[in-house]
C-alpha atoms as a PDB file:
ATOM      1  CA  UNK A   1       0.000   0.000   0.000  1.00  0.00           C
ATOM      2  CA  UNK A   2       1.298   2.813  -0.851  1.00  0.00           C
ATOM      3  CA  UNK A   3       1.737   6.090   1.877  1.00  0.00           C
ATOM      4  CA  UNK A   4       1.738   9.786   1.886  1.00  0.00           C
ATOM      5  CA  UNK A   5       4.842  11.290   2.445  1.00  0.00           C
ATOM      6  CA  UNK A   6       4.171  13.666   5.773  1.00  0.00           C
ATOM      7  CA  UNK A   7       4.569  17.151   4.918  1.00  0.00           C
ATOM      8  CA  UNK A   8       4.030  20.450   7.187  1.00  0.00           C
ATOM      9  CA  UNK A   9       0.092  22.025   6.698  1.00  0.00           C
ATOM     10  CA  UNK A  10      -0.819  25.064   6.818  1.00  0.00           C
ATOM     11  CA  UNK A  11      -3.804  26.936   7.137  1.00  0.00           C
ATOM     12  CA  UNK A  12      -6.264  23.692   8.463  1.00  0.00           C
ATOM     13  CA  UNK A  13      -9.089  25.698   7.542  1.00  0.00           C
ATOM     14  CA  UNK A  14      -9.331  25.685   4.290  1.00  0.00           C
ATOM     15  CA  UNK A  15      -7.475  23.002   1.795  1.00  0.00           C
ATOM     16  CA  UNK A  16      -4.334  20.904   1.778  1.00  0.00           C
ATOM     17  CA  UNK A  17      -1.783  22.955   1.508  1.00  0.00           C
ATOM     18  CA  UNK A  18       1.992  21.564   1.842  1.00  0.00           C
ATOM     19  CA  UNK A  19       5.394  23.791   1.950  1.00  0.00           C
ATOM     20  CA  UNK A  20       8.829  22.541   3.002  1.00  0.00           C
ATOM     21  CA  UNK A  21      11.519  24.700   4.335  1.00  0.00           C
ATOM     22  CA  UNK A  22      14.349  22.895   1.853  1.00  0.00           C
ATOM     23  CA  UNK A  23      13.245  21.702  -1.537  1.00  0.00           C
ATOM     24  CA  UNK A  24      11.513  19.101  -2.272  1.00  0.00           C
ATOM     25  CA  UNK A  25      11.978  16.311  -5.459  1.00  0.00           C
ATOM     26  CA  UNK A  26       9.424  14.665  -6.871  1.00  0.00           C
ATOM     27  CA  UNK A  27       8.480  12.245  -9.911  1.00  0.00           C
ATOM     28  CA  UNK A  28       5.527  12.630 -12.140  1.00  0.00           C
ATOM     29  CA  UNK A  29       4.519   9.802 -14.209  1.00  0.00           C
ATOM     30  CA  UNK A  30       2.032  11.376 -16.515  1.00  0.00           C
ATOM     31  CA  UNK A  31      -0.647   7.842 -15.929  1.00  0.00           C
ATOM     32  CA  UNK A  32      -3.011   7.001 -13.734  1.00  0.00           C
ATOM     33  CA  UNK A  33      -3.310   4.663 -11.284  1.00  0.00           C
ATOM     34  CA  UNK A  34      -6.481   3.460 -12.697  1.00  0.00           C
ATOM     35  CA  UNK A  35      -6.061   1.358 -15.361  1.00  0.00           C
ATOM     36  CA  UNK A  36      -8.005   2.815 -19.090  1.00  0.00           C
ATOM     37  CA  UNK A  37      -8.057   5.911 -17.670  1.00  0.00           C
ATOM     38  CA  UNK A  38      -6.269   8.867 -18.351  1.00  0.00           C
ATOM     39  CA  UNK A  39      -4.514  11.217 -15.388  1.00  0.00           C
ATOM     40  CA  UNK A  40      -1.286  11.482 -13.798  1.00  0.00           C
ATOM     41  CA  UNK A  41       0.299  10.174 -10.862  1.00  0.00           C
ATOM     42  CA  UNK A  42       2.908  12.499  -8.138  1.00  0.00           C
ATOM     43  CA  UNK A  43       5.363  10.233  -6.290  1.00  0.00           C
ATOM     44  CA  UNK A  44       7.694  11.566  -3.657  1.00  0.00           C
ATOM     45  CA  UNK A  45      11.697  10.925  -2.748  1.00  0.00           C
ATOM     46  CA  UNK A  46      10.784   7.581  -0.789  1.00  0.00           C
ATOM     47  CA  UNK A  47       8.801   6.846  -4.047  1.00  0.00           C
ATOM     48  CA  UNK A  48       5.472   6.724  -1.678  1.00  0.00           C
ATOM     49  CA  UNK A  49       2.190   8.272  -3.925  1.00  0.00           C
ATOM     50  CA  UNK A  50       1.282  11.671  -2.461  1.00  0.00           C
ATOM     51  CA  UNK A  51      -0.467  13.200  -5.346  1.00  0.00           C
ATOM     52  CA  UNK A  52      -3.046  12.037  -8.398  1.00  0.00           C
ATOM     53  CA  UNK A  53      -5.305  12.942 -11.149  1.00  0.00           C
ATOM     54  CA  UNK A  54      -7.812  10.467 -12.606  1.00  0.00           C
ATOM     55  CA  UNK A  55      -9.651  11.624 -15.521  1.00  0.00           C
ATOM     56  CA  UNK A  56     -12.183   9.296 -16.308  1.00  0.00           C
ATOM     57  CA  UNK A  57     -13.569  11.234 -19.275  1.00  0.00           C
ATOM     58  CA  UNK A  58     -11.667  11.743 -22.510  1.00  0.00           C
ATOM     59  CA  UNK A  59      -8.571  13.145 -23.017  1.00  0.00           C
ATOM     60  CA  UNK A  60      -8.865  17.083 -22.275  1.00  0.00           C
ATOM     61  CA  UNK A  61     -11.772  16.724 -20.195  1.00  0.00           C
ATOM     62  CA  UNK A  62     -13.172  20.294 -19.142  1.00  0.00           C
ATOM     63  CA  UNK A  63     -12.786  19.654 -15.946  1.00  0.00           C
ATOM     64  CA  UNK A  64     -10.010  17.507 -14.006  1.00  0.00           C
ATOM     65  CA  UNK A  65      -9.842  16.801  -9.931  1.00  0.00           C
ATOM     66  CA  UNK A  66      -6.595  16.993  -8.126  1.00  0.00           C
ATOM     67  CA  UNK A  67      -6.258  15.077  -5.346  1.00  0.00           C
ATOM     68  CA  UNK A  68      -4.423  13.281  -2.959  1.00  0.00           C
ATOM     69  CA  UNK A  69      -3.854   9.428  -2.397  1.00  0.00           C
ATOM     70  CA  UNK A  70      -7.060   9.316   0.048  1.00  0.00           C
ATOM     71  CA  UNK A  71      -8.828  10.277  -2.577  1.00  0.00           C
ATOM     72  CA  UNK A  72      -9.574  13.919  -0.888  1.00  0.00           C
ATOM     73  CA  UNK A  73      -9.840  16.636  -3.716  1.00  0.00           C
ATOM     74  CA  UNK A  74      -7.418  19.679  -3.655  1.00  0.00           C
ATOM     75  CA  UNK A  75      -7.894  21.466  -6.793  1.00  0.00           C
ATOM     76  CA  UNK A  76     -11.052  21.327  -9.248  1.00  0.00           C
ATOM     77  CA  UNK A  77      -9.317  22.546 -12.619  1.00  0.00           C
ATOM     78  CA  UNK A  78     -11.870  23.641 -15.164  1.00  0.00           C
ATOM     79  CA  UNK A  79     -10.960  24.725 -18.762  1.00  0.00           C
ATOM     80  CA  UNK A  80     -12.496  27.082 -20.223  1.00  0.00           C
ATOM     81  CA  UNK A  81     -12.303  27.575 -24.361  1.00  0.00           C
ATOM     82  CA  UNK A  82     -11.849  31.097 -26.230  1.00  0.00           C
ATOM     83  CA  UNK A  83     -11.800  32.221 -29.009  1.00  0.00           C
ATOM     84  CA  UNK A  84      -8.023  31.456 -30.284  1.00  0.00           C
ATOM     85  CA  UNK A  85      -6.922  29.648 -26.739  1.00  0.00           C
ATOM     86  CA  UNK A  86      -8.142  28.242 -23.524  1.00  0.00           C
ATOM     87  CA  UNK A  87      -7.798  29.204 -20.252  1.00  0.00           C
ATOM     88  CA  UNK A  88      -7.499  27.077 -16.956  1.00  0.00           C
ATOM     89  CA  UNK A  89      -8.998  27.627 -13.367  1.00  0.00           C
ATOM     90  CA  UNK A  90      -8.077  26.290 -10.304  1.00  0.00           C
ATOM     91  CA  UNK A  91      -9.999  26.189  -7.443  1.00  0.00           C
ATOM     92  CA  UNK A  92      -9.417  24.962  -4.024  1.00  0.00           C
ATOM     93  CA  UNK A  93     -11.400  22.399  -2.687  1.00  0.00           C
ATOM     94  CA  UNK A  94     -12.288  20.718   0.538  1.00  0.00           C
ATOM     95  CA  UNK A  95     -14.739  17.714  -1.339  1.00  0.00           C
ATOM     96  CA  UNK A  96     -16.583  18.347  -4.931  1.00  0.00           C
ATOM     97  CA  UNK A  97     -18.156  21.542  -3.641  1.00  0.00           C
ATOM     98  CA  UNK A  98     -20.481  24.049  -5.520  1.00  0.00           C
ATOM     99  CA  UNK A  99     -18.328  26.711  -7.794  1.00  0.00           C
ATOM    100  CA  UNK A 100     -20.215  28.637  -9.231  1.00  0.00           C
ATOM    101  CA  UNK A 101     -19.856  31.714  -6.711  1.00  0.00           C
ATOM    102  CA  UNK A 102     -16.414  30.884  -6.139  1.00  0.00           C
ATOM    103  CA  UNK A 103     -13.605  33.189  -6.970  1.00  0.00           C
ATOM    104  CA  UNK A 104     -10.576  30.705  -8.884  1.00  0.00           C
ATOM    105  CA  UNK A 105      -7.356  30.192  -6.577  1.00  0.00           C
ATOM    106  CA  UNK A 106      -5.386  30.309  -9.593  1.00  0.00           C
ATOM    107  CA  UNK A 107      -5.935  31.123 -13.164  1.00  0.00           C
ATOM    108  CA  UNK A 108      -3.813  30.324 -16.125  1.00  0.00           C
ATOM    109  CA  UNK A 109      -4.088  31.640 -19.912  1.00  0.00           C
ATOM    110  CA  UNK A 110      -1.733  31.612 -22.765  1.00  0.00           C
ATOM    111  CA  UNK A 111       0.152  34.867 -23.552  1.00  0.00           C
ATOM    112  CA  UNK A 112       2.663  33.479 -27.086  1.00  0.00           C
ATOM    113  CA  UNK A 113      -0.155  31.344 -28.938  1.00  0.00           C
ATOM    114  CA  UNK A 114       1.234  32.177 -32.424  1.00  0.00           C
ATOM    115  CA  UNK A 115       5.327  32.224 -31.467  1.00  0.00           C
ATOM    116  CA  UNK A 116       5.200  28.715 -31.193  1.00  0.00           C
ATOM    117  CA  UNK A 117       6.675  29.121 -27.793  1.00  0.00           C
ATOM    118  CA  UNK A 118       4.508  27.622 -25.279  1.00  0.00           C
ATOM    119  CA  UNK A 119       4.539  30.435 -22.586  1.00  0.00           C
ATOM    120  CA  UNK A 120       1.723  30.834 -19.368  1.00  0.00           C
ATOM    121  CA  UNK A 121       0.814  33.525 -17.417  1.00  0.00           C
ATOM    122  CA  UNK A 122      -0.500  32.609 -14.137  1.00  0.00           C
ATOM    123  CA  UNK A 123      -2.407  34.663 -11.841  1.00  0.00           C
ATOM    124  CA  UNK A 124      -3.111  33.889  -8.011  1.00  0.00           C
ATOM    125  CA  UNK A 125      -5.234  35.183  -5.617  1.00  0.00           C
ATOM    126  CA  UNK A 126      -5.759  33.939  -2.417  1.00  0.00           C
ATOM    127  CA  UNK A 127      -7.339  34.441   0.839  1.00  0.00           C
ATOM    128  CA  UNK A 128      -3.902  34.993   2.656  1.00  0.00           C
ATOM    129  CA  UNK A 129      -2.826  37.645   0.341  1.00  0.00           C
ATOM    130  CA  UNK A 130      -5.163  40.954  -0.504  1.00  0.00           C
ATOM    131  CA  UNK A 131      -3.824  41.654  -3.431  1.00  0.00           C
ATOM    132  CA  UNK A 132      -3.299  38.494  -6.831  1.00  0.00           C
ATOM    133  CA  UNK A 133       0.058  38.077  -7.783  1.00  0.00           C
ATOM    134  CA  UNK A 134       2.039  36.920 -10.162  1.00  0.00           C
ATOM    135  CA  UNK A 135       4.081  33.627 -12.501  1.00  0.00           C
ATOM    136  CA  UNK A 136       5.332  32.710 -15.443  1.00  0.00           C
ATOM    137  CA  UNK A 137       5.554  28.906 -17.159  1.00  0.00           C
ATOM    138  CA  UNK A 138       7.753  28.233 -19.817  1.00  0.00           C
ATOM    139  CA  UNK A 139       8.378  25.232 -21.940  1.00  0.00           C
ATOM    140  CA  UNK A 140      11.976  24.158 -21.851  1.00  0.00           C
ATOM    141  CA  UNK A 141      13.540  21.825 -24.712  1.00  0.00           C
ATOM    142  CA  UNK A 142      12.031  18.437 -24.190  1.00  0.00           C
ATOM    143  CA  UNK A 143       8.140  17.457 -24.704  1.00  0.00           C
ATOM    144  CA  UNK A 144       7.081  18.052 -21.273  1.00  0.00           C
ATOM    145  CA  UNK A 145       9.616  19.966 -19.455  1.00  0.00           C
ATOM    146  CA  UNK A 146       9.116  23.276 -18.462  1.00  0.00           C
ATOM    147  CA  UNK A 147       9.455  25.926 -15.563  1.00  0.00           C
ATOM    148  CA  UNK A 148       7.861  28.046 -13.354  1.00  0.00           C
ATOM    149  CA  UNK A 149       8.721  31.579 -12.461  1.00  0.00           C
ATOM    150  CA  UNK A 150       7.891  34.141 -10.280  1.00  0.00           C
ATOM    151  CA  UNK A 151       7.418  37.763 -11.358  1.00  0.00           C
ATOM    152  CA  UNK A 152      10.804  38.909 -10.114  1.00  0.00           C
ATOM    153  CA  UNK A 153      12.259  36.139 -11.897  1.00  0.00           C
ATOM    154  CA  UNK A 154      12.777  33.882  -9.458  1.00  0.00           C
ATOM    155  CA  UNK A 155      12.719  29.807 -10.872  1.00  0.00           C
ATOM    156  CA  UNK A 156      10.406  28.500  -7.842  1.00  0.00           C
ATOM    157  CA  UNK A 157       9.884  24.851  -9.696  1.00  0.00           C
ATOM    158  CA  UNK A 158      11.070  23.339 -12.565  1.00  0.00           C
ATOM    159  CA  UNK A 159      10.635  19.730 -14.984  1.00  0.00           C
ATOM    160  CA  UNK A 160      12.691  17.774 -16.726  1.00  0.00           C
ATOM    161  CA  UNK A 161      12.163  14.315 -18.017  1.00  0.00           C
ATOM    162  CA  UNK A 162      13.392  12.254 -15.695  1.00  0.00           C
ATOM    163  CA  UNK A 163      16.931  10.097 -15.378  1.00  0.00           C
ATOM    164  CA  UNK A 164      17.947   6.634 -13.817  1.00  0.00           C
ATOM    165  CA  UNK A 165      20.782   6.264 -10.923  1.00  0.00           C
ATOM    166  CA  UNK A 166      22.772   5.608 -14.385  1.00  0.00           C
ATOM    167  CA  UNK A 167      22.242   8.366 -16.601  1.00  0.00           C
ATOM    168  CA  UNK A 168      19.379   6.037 -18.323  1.00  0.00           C
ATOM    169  CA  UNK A 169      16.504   8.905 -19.633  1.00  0.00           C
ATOM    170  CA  UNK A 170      13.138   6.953 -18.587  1.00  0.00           C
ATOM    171  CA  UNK A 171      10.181   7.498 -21.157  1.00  0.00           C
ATOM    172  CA  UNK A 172       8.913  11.331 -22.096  1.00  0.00           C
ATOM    173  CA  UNK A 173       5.490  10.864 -19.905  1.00  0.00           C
ATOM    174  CA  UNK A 174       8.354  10.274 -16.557  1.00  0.00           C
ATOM    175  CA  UNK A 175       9.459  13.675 -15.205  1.00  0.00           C
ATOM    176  CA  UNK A 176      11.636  14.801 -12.542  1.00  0.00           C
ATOM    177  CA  UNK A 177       9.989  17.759 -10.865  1.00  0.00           C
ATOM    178  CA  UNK A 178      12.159  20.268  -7.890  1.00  0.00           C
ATOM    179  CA  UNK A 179       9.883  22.385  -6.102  1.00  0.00           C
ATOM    180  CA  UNK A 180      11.772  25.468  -4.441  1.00  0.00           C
ATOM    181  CA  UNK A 181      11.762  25.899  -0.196  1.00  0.00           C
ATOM    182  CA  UNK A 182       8.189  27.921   1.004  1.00  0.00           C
ATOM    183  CA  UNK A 183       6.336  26.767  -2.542  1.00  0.00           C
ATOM    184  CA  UNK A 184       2.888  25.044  -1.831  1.00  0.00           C
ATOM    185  CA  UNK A 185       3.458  21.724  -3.759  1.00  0.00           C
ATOM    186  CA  UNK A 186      -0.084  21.235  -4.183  1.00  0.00           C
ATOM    187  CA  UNK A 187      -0.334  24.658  -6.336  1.00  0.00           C
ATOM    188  CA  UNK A 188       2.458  23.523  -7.979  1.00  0.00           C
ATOM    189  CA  UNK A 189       0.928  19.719  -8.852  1.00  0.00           C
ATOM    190  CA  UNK A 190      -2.204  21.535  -9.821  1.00  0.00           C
ATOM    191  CA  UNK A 191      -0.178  23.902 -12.756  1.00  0.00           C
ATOM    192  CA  UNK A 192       1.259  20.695 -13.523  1.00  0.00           C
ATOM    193  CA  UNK A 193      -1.834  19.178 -13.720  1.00  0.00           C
ATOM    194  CA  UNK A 194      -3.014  21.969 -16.481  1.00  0.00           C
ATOM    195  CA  UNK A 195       0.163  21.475 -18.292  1.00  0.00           C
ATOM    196  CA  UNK A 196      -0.707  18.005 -18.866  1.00  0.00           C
ATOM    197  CA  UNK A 197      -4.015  19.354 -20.234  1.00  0.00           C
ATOM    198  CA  UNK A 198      -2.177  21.838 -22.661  1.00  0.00           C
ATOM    199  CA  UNK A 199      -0.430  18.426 -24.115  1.00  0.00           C
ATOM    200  CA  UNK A 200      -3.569  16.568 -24.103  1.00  0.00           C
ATOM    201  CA  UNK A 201      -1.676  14.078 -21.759  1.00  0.00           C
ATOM    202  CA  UNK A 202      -4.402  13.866 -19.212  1.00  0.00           C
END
């Protein structure tokens, strides 16, 4: 069976929210648990589950459930289509709870559609902090790597596809993902989570 990797909470109140004081490695396998389903699964350094998505609808379902291994949902993700591009919402959940007067937790819209640069601006607001700020994903070279920045510049998590003990590089769906000290790694599973949407992985 597998276990969930303890990890210091904050703010009991409201959802799951989990920040280290070092940084924190993870690996993302982008499948789910489930078999003939689509999703992605989060595994930590002792290689114990701690995060998944199962998407039991098709591939770029409309809207997606983060959650942890219990089962407990984190994020609802909901896409939303425009005219030229989409734009993902994520909201914070304690269960599958009403939205519709909800305000999103994050939001996340393409800003270089037609440079053929996959770039993301991403927009937070949350209870803690009055005013929204600010980050910035970026695809890096590889199909699935990328990283996120925030608006002074700082890296505070990045992908790459993941490596054995012997320099082996695993399959393209298998990355390695470093989340920077202070960073909520649920936020950060749930803009990986909409990545996997932009690739039509989950």
């Amino acid at each position: 069976m597998a276990k969930v990797h303890a990890l210091p909470q904050v703010d009991s109140s409201s959802s799951s929210s989990y920040i280290s004081s070092k940084p924190e490695t993870f690996t993302i396998w982008m499948k789910s648990l489930v078999m003939q389903t689509n999703g992605c699964t989060v595994y930590n350094e002792n290689g114990d589950v701690v995060y998944r998505v199962d998407n039991y609808d098709k591939k770029g379902s409309d809207e997606v459930y983060l959650m942890d291994l219990r089962g407990n949902v984190l994020f609802t993700i909901l896409t939303r289509k425009l005219f030229l591009s989409r734009r993902w919402r994520g909201y914070k959940s304690d269960g599958f709870l009403k939205l519709r007067n909800q305000k999103p937790y994050f939001q996340v819209q393409n800003t270089e559609i037609f440079q053929g640069n996959l770039s993301c601006r991403i927009t937070v607001r949350s209870r803690e902090a009055p005013e929204s700020c600010h980050y910035k994903l970026e695809a890096l070279a590889g199909k699935l790597a990328f990283k996120i920045t925030s608006s002074n510049g700082e890296i505070v998590a990045e992908a790459k596809r993941k490596q054995s003990s012997s320099g082996v590089l695993l399959g393209d769906d298998v990355l390695t993902l470093v989340v920077e000290p202070h960073v909520d790694h649920s936020f950060i599973i749930g803009l990986v989570t909409v990545y996997g949407l932009m690739h039509h992985k989950l």
